[in-house]
N, C-alpha and C. Protein backbone atom coordinates (compact mmCIF):
# COMPACT_ATOMS: atom_id res chain seq x y z
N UNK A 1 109.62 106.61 111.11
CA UNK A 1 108.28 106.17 110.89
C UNK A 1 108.33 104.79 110.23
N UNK A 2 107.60 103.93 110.72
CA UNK A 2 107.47 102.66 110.40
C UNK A 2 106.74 102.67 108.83
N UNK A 3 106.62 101.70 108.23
CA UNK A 3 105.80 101.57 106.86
C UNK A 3 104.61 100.71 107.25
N UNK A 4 103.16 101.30 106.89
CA UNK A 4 102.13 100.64 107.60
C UNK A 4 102.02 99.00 107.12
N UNK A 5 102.47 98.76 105.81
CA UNK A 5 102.57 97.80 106.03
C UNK A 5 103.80 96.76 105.58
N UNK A 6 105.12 97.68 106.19
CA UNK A 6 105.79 96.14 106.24
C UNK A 6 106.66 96.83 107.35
N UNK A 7 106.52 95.86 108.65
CA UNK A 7 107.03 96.61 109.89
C UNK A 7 109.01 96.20 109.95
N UNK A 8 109.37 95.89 108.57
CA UNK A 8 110.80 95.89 108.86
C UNK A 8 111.74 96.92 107.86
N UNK A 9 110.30 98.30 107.07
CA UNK A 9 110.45 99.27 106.40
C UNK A 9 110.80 100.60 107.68
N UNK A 10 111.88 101.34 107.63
CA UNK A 10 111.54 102.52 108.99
C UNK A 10 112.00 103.17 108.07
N UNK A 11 111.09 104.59 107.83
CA UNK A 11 111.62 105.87 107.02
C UNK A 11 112.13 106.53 108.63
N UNK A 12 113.40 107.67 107.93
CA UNK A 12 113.93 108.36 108.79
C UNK A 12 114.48 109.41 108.13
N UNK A 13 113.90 110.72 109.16
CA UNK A 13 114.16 112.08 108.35
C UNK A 13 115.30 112.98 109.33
N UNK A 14 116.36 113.06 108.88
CA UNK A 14 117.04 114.01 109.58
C UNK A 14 116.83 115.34 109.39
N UNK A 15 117.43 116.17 110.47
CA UNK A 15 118.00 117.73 110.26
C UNK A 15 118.68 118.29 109.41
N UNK A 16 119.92 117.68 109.16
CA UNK A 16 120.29 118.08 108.28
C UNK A 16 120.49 116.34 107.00
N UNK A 17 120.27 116.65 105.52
CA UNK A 17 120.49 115.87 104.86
C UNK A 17 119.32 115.23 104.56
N UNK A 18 119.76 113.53 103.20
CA UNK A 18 118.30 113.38 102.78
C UNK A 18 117.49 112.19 103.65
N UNK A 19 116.64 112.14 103.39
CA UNK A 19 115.47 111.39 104.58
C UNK A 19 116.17 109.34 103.64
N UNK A 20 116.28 108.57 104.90
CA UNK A 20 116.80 107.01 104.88
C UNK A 20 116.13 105.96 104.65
N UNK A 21 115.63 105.02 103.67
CA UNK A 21 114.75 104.19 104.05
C UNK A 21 115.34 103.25 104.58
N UNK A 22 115.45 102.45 105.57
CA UNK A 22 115.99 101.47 106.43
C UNK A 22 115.23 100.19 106.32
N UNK A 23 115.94 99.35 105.36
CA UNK A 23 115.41 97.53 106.07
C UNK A 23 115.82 97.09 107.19
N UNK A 24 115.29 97.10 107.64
CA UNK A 24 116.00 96.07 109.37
C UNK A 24 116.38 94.92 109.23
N UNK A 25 115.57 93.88 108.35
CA UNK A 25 115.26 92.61 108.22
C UNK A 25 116.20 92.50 107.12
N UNK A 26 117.00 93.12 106.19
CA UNK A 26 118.19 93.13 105.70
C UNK A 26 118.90 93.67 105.85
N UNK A 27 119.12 94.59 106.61
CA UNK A 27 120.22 95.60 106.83
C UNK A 27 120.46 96.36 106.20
N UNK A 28 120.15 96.87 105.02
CA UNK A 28 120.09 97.87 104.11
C UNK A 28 119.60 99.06 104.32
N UNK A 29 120.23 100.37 103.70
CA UNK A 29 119.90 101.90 103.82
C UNK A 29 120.46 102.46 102.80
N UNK A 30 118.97 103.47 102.13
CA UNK A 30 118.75 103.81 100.76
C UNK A 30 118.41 104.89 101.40
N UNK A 31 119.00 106.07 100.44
CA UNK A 31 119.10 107.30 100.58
C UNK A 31 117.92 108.10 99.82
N UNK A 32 117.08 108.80 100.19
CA UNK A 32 115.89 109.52 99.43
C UNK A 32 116.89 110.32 98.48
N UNK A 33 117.19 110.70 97.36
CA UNK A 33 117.34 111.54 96.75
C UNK A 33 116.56 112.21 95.65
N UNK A 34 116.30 113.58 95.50
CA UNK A 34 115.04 113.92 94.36
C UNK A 34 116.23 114.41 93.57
N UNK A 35 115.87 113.70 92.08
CA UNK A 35 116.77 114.12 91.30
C UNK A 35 115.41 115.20 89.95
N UNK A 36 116.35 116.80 90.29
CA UNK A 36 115.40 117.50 89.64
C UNK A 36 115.35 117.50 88.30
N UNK A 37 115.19 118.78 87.93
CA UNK A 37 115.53 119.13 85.91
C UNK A 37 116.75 119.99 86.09
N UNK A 38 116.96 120.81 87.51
CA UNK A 38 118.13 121.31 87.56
C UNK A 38 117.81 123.04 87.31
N UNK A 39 116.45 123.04 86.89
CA UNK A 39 116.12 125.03 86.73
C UNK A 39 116.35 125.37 88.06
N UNK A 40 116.18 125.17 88.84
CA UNK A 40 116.20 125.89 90.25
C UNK A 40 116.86 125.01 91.28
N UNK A 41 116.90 125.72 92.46
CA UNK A 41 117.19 124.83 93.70
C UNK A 41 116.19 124.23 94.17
N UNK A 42 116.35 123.21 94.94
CA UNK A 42 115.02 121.84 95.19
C UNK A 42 115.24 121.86 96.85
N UNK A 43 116.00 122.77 97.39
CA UNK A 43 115.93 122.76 98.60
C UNK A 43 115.76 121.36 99.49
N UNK A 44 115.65 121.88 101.08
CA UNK A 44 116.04 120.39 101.64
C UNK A 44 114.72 119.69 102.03
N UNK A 45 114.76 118.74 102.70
CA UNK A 45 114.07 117.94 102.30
C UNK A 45 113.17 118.02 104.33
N UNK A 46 111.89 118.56 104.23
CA UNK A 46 111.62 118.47 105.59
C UNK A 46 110.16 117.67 106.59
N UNK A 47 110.38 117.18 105.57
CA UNK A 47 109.08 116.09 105.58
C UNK A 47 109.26 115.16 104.96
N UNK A 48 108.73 113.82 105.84
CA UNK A 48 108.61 112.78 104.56
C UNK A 48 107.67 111.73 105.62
N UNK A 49 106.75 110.84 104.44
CA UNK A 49 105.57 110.03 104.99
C UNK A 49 105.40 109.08 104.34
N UNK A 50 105.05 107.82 104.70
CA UNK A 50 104.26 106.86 104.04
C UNK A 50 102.83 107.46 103.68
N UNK A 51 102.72 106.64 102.36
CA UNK A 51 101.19 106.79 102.19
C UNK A 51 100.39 105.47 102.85
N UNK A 52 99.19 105.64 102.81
CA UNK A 52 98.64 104.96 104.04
C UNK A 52 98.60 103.65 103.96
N UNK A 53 98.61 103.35 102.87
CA UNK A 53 98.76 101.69 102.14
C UNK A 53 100.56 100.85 102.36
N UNK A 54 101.34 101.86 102.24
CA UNK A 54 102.79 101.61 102.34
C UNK A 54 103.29 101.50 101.25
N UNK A 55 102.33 102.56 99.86
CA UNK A 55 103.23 101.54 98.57
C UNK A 55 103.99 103.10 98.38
N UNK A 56 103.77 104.41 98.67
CA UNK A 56 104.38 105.42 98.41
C UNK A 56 105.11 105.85 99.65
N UNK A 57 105.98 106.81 99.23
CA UNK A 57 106.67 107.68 99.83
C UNK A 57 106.89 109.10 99.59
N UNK A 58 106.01 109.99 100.46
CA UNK A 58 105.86 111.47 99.90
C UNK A 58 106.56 112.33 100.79
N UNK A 59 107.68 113.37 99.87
CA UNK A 59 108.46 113.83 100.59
C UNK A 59 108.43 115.61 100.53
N UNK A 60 108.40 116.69 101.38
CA UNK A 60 108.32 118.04 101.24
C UNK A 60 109.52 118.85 100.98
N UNK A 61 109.98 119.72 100.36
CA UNK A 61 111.07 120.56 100.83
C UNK A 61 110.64 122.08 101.07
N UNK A 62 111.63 122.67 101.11
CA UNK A 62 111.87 123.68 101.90
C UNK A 62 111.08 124.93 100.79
N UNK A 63 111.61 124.89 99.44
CA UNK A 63 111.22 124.72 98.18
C UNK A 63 109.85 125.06 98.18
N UNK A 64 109.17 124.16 98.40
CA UNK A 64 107.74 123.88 97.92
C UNK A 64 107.17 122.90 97.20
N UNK A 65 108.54 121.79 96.68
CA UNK A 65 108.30 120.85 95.98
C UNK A 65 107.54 119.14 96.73
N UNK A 66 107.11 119.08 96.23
CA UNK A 66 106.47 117.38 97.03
C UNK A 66 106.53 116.89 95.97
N UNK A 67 107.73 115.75 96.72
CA UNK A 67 108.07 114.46 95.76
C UNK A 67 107.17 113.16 96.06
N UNK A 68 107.04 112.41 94.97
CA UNK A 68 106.34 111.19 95.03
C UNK A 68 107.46 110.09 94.85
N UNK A 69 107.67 108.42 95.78
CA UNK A 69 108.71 107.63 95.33
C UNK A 69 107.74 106.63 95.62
N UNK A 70 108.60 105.11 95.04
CA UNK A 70 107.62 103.80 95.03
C UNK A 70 108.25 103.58 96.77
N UNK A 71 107.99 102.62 97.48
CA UNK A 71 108.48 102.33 98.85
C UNK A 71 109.26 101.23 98.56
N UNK A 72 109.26 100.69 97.58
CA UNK A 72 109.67 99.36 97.18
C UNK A 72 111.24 99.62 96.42
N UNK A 73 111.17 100.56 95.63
CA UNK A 73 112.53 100.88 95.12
C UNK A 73 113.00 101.66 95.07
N UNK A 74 112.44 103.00 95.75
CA UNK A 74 113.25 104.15 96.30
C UNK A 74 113.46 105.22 94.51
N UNK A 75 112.40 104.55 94.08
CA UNK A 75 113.00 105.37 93.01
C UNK A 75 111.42 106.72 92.87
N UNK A 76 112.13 107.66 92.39
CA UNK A 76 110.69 109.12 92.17
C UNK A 76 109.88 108.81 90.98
N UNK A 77 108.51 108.60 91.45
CA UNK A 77 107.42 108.68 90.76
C UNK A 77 106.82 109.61 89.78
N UNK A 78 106.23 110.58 90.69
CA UNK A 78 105.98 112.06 89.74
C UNK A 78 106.17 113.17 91.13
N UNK A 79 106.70 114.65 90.74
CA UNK A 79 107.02 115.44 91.85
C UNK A 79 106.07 117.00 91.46
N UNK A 80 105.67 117.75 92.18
CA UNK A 80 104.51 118.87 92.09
C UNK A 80 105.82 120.02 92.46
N UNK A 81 106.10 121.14 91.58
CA UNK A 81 106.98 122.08 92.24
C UNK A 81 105.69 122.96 92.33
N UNK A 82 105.82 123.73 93.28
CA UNK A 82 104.93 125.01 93.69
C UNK A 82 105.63 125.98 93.96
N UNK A 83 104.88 127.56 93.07
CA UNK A 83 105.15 128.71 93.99
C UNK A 83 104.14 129.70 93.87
N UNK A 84 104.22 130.90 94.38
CA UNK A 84 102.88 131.26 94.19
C UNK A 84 102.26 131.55 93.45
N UNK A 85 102.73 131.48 92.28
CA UNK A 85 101.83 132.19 90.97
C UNK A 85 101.62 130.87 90.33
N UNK A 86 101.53 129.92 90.34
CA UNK A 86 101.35 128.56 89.70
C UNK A 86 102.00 127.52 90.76
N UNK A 87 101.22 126.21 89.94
CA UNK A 87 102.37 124.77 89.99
C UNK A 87 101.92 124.14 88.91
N UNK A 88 103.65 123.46 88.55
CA UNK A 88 103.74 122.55 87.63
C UNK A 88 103.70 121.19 88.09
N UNK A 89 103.17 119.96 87.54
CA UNK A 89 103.40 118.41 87.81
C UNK A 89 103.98 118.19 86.97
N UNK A 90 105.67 117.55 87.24
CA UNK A 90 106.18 116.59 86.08
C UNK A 90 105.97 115.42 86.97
N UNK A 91 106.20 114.23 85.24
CA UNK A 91 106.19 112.97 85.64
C UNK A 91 107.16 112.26 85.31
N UNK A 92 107.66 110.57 85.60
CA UNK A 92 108.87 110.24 85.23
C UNK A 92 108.09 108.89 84.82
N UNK A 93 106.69 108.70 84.11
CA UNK A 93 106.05 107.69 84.00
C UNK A 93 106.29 107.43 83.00
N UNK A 94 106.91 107.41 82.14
CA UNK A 94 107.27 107.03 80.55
C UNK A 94 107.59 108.23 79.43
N UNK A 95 107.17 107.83 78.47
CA UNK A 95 106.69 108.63 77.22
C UNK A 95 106.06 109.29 77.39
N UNK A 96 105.36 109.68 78.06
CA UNK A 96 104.34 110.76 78.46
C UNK A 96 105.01 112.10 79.41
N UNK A 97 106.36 112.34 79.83
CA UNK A 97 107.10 112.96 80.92
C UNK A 97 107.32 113.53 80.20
N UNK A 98 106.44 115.02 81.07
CA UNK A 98 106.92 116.57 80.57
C UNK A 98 106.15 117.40 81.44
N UNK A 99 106.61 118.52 81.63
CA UNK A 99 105.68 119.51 82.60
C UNK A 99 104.50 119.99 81.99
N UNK A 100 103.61 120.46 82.93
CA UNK A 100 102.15 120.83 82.44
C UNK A 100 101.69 121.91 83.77
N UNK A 101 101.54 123.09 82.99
CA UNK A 101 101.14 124.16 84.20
C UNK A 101 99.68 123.80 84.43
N UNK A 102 99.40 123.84 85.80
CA UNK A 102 97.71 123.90 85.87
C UNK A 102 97.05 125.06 86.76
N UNK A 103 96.44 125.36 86.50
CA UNK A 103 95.63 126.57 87.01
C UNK A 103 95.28 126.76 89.01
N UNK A 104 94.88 125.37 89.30
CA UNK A 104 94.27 125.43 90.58
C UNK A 104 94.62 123.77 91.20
N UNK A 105 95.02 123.91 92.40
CA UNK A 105 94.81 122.69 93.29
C UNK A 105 94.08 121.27 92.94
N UNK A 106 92.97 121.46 92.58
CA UNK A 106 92.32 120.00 92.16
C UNK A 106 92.16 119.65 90.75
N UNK A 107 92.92 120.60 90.01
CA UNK A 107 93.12 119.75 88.73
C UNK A 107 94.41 119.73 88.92
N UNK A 108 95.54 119.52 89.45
CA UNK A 108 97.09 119.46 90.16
C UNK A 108 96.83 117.64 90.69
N UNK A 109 95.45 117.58 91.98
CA UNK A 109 95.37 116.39 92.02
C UNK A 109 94.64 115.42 91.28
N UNK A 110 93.61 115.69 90.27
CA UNK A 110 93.38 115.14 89.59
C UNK A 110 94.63 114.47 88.04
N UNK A 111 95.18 115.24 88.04
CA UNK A 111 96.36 114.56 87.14
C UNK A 111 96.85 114.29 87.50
N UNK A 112 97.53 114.51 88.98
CA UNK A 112 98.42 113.38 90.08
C UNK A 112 98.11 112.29 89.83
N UNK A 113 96.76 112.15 90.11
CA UNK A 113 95.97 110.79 90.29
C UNK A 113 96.40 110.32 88.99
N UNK A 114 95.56 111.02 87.72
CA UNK A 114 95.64 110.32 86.60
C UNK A 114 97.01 109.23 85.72
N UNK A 115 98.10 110.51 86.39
CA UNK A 115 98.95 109.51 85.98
C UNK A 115 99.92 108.72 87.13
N UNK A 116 99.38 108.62 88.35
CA UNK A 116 100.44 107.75 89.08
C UNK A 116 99.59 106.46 89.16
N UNK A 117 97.93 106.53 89.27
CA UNK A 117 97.39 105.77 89.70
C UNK A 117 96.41 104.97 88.33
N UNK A 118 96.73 105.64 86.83
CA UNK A 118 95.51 105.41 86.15
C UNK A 118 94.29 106.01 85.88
N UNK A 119 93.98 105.92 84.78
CA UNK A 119 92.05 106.72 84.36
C UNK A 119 91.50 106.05 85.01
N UNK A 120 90.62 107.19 86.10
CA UNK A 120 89.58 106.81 87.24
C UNK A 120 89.76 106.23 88.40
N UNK A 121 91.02 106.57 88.42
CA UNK A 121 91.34 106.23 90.04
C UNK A 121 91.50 107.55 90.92
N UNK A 122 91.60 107.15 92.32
CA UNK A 122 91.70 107.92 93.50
C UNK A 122 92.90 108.24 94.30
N UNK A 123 93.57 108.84 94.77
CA UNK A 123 94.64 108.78 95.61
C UNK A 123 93.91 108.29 96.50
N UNK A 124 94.65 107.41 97.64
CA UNK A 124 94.55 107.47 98.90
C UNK A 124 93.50 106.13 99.17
């Protein structure tokens, strides 16, 4: 998948192993890796997308976890583990990084938002 906006970005997700970000226009290839807390297995990795702007990179596993990365430096933002009796959001945004159980789906994305994007902003 191309990056919407820089057409010499190509994400690439294999079968087996972790998903590639590819410069063309330098030749370079950076390896997705989610580095966890290590409580559990993080399973493989079977999805992965630009966000629609091209500044993220959101990736699924097998797990249930969806990782967040910048597109620019390949490095993880904040990641959502899910299972069925809850999900937790950690973050890797500073001083503020620590898990927080939340009850339901849209307060999950409302603190997504809050801390990847800022008070009063929107995903997407």
């Amino acid at each position: 998948m191309f990056n919407p906006r820089d057409e010499y970005q190509i994400l690439v997700v294999y079968l087996s192993g972790n998903p590639v970000v590819e410069d063309v226009k330098a030749k370079q290839q950076k390896e997705i890796r989610f580095h966890g807390t290590g409580d559990d297995q993080v399973g493989d990795v079977t999805v992965a997308t630009f966000d629609r702007r091209g500044k993220f990179i959101v990736t699924g596993t097998s797990k249930g976890r969806i990782a967040f990365y910048d597109s620019k430096t390949i490095q993880m933002i904040t990641y959502v583990k899910q299972n069925a009796l809850h999900q937790h959001l950690y973050s890797y945004m500073g001083a503020n990084s620590y898990g927080t159980v939340f009850p339901d789906e849209a307060e999950v994305a409302r603190e997504l938002s809050r801390r990847t994007l800022g008070s009063g902003s929107k995903l997407g």
